[in-house]
Protein backbone atom coordinates (compact mmCIF):
# COMPACT_ATOMS: atom_id res chain seq x y z
CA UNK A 1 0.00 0.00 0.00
CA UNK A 2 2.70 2.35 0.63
CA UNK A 3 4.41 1.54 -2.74
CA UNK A 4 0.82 2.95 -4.25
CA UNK A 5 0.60 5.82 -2.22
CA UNK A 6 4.12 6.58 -3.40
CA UNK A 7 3.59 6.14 -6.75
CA UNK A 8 0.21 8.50 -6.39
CA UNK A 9 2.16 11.19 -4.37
CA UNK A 10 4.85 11.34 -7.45
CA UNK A 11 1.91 11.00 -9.79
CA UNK A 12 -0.01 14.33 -7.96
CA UNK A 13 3.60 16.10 -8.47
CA UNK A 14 4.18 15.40 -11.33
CA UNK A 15 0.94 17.08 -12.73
CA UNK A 16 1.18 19.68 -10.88
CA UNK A 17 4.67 21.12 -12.57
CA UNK A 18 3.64 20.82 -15.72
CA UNK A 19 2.41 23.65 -18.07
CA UNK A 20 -0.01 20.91 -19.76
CA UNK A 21 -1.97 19.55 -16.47
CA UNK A 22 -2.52 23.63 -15.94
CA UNK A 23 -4.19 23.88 -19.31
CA UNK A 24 -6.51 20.84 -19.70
CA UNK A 25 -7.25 22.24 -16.04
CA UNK A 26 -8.96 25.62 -17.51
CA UNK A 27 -10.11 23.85 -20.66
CA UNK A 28 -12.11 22.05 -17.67
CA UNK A 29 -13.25 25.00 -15.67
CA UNK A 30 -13.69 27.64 -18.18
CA UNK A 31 -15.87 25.23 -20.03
CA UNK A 32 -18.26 24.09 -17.41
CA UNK A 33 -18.68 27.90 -16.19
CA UNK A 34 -19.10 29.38 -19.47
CA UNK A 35 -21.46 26.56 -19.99
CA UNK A 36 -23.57 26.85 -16.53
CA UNK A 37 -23.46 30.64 -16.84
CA UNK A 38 -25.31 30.66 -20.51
CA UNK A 39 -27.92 27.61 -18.62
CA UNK A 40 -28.88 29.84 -15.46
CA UNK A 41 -28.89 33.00 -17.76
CA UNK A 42 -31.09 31.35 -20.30
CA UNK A 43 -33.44 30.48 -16.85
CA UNK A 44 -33.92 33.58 -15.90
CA UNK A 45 -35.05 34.82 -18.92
CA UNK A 46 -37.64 32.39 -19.79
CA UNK A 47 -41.00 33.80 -18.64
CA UNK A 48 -42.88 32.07 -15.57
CA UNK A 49 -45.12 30.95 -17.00
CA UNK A 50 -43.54 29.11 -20.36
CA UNK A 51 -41.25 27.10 -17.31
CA UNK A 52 -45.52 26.46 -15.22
CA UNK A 53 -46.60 25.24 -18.80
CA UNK A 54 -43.63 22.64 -20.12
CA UNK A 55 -43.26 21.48 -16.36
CA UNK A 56 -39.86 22.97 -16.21
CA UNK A 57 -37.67 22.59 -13.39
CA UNK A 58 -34.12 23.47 -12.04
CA UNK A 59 -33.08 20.07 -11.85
CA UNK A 60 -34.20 19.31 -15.38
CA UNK A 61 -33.03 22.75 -16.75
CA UNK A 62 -29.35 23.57 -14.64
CA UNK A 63 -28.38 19.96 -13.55
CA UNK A 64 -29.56 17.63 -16.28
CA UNK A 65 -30.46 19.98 -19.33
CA UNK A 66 -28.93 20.68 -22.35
CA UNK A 67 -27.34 23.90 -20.62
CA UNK A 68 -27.37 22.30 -17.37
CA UNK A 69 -24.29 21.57 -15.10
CA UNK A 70 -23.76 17.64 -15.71
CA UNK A 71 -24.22 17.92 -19.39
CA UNK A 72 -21.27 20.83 -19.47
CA UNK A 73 -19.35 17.98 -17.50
CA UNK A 74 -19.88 15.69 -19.24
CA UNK A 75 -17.92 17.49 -22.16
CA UNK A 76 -15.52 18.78 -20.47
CA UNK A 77 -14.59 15.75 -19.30
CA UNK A 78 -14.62 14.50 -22.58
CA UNK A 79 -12.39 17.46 -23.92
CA UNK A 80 -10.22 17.59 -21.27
CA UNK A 81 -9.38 14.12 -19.27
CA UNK A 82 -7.82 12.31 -22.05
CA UNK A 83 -5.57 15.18 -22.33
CA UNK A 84 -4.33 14.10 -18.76
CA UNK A 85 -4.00 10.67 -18.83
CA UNK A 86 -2.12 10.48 -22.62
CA UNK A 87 1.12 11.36 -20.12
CA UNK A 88 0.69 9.13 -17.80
CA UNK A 89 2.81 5.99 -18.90
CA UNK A 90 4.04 7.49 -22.78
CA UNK A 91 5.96 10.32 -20.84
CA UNK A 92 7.46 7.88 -18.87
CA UNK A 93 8.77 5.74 -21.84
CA UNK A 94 9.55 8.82 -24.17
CA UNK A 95 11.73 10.26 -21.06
CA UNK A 96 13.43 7.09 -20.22
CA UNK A 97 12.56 6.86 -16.62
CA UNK A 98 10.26 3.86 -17.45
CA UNK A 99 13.23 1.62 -17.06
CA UNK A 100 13.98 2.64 -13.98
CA UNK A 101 10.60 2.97 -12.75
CA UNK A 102 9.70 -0.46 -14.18
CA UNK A 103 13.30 -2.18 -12.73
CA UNK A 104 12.48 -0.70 -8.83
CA UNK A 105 10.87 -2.66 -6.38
CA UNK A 106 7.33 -1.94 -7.36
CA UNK A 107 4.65 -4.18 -8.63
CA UNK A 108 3.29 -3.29 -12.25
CA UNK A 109 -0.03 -3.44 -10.26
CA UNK A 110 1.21 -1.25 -8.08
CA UNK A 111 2.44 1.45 -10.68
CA UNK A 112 -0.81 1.11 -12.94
CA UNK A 113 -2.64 1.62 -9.19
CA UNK A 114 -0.78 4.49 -8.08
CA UNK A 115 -1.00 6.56 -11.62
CA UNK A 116 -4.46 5.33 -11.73
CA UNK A 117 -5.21 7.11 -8.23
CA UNK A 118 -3.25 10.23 -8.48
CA UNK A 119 -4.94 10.92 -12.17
CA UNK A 120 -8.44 10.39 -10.17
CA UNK A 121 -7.11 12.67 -7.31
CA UNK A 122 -6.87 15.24 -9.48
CA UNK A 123 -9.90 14.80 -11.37
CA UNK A 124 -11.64 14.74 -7.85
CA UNK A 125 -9.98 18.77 -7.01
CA UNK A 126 -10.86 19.72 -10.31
CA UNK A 127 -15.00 18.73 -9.41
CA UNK A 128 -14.33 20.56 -5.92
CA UNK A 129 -13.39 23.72 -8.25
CA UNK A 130 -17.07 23.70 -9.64
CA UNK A 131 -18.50 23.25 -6.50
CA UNK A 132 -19.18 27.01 -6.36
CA UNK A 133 -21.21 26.49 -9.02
CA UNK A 134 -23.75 23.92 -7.35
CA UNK A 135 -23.26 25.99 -4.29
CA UNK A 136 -24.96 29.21 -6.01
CA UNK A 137 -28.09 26.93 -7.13
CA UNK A 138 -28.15 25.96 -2.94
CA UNK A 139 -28.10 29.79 -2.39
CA UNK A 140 -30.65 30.90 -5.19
CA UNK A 141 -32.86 28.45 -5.66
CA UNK A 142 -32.82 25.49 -3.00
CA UNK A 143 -32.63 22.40 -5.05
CA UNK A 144 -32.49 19.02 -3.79
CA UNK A 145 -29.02 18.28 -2.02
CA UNK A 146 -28.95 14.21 -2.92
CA UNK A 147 -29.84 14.72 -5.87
CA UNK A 148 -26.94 17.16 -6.98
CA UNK A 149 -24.58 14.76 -4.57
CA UNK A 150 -25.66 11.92 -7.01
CA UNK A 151 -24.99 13.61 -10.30
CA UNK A 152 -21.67 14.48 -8.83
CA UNK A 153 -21.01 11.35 -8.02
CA UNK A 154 -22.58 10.31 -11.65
CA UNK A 155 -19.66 12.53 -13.24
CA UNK A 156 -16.72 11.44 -11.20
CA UNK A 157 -17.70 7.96 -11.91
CA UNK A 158 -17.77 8.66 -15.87
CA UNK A 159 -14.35 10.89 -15.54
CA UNK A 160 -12.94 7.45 -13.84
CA UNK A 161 -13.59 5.58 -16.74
CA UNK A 162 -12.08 7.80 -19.42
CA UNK A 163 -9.20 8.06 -16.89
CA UNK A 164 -8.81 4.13 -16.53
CA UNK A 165 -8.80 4.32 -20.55
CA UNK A 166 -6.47 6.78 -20.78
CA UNK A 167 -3.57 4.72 -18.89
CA UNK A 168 -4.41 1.96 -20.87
CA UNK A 169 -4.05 3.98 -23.93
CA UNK A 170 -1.31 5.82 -22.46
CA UNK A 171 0.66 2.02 -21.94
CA UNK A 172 0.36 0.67 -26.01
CA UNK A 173 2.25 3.81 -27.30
CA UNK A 174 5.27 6.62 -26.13
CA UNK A 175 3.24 9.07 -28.23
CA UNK A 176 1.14 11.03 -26.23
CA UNK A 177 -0.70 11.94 -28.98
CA UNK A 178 -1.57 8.72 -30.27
CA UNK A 179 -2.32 7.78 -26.88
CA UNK A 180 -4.86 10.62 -27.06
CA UNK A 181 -6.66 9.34 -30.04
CA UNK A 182 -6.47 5.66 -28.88
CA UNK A 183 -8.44 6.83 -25.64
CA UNK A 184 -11.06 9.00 -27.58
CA UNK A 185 -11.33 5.42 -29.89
CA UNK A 186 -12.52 3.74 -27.19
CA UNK A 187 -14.27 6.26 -25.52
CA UNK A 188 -16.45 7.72 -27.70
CA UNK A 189 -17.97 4.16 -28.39
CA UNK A 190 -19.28 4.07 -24.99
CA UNK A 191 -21.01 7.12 -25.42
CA UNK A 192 -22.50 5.97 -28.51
CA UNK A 193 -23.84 3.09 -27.84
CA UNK A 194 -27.19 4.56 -27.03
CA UNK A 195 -27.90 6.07 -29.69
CA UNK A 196 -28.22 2.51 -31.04
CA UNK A 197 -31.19 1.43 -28.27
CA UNK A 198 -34.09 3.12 -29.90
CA UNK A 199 -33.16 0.97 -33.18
CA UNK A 200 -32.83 -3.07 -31.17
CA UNK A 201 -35.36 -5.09 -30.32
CA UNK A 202 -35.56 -6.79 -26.71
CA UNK A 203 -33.44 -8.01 -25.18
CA UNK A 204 -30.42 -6.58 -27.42
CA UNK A 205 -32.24 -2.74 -26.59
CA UNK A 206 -31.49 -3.33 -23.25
CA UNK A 207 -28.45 -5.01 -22.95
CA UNK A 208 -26.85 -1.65 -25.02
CA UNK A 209 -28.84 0.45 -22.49
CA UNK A 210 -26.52 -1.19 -19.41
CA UNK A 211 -23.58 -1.28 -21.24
CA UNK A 212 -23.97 2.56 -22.21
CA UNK A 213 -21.76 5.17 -19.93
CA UNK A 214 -24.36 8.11 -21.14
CA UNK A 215 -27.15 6.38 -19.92
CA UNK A 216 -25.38 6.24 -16.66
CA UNK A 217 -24.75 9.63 -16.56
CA UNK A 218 -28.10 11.11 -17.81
CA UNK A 219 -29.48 8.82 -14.69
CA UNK A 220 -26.93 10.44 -11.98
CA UNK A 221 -27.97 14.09 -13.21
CA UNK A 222 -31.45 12.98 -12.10
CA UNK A 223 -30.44 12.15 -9.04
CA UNK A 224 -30.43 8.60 -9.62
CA UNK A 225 -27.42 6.21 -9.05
CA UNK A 226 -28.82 2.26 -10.12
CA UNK A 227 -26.74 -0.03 -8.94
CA UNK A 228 -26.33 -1.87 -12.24
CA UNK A 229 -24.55 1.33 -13.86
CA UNK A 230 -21.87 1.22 -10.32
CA UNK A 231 -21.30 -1.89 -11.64
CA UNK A 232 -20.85 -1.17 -15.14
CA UNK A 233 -18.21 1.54 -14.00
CA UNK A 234 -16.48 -0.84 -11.61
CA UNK A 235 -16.01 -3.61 -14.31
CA UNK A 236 -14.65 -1.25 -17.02
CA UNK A 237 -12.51 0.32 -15.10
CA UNK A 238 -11.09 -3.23 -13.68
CA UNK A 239 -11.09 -3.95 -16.96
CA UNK A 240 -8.84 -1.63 -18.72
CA UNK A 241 -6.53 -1.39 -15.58
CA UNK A 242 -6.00 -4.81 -15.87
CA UNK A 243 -5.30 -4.76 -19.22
CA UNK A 244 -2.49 -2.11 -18.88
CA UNK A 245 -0.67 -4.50 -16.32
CA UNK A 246 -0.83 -6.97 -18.71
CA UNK A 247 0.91 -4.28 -21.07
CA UNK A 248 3.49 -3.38 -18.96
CA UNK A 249 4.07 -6.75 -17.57
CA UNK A 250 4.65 -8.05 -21.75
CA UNK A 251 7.03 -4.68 -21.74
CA UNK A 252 9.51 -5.18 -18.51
CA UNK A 253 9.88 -9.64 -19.40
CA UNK A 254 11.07 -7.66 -22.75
């Protein structure tokens, strides 16, 4: 355990002096603000009673709407996360300090762990940035406080998958930038997938529903977490960690 926590701490470091963690950083924050600032201005402006007639609300129109807060999250995690995972392992080989990391007395499961965690670490300070954001809805408006914990917890689950598909993009390649398309290859997919449902027939509609990350998400921002979509996170993020030990095991027996 203290191997991991090592390799998070020099993970969290790492990111932190360099100019390109900074920027995918704002990419993150101006996005969602810009994003939740047009949603609550677009809210105020629509007239009482248009919002009394379509059965409008501010969970369905700031949290979960087309201009609400998850949706803006959802694509700037989208834009931004596999911008900081493409480093994780391809700087490392590019640099030449994968030999030595990959030669100390560390497990590959613990390296793949502690990159893993400190990338998450920082994907969790980057939500507690936008918590002003909820914060003013709390102020202004009162809103249901489970229900915005659950679409937080909705997002941070979906940024943990593109995350655990970054590293494993980040361990076929030294390129960072083909480790950058490799992860939007794979993660765009996911997304996709339910576009497909309306078009299947049972049981094939609703296997694609639980395998679909957007579903997931759209159901956190109502301020509903079902258990099968926990597990769907859990398994593809086991999933692709896994596969990068595998990876990195094939690359050290080189």
């Amino acid at each position: 355990m203290s191997s991991v926590w090592a390799v998070m701490r020099r993970e969290i470091s790492a990111y932190f002096v360099s100019p390109i963690a900074y920027a995918f950083m704002a990419m993150f924050l101006l996005i969602v603000a810009v994003g939740f600032s047009v949603g609550v201005t677009r809210y105020a402006l629509t007239p009482a009673s248009r919002i009394e007639a379509l059965g409008l609300s501010l969970r369905t129109q700031l949290v979960s709407g087309t201009w609400g807060l998850m949706t803006w999250g959802m694509f700037a995690s989208l834009v931004s996360l596999p911008g900081l995972s493409m480093r994780l392992l391809s700087e490392e080989k590019k640099s030449g300090t994968a030999e030595l990391l990959f030669t100390s007395p560390v497990t590959t499961m613990q390296i793949v762990a502690g990159k893993y965690l400190g990338s998450v670490s920082l994907f969790g300070l980057i939500l507690l940035l936008t918590l002003p954001m909820p914060m003013f809805l709390v102020w202004r408006a009162q809103p249901e406080i489970a229900a915005l914990a659950a679409a937080y917890a909705g997002l941070f689950l979906y940024g943990a998958v593109i995350l655990a598909v970054g590293i494993f993009a980040s361990s076929l390649t030294e390129n960072q930038f083909i480790a950058l398309l490799l992860t939007y290859a794979v993660v765009i997919p996911l997304l996709l997938v339910e576009f497909l449902v309306p078009f299947l027939r049972p049981p094939f509609d609703g296997v694609a529903a639980a395998l679909s990350v957007g579903y997931a998400l759209k159901g956190s921002a109502l301020g509903s977490l079902d258990s099968a979509y926990l597990i769907l996170h859990a398994v593809l993020v086991s999933t692709f960690l896994f596969l990068s030990v595998r990876i990195i095991d094939s690359s050290r027996w080189r």
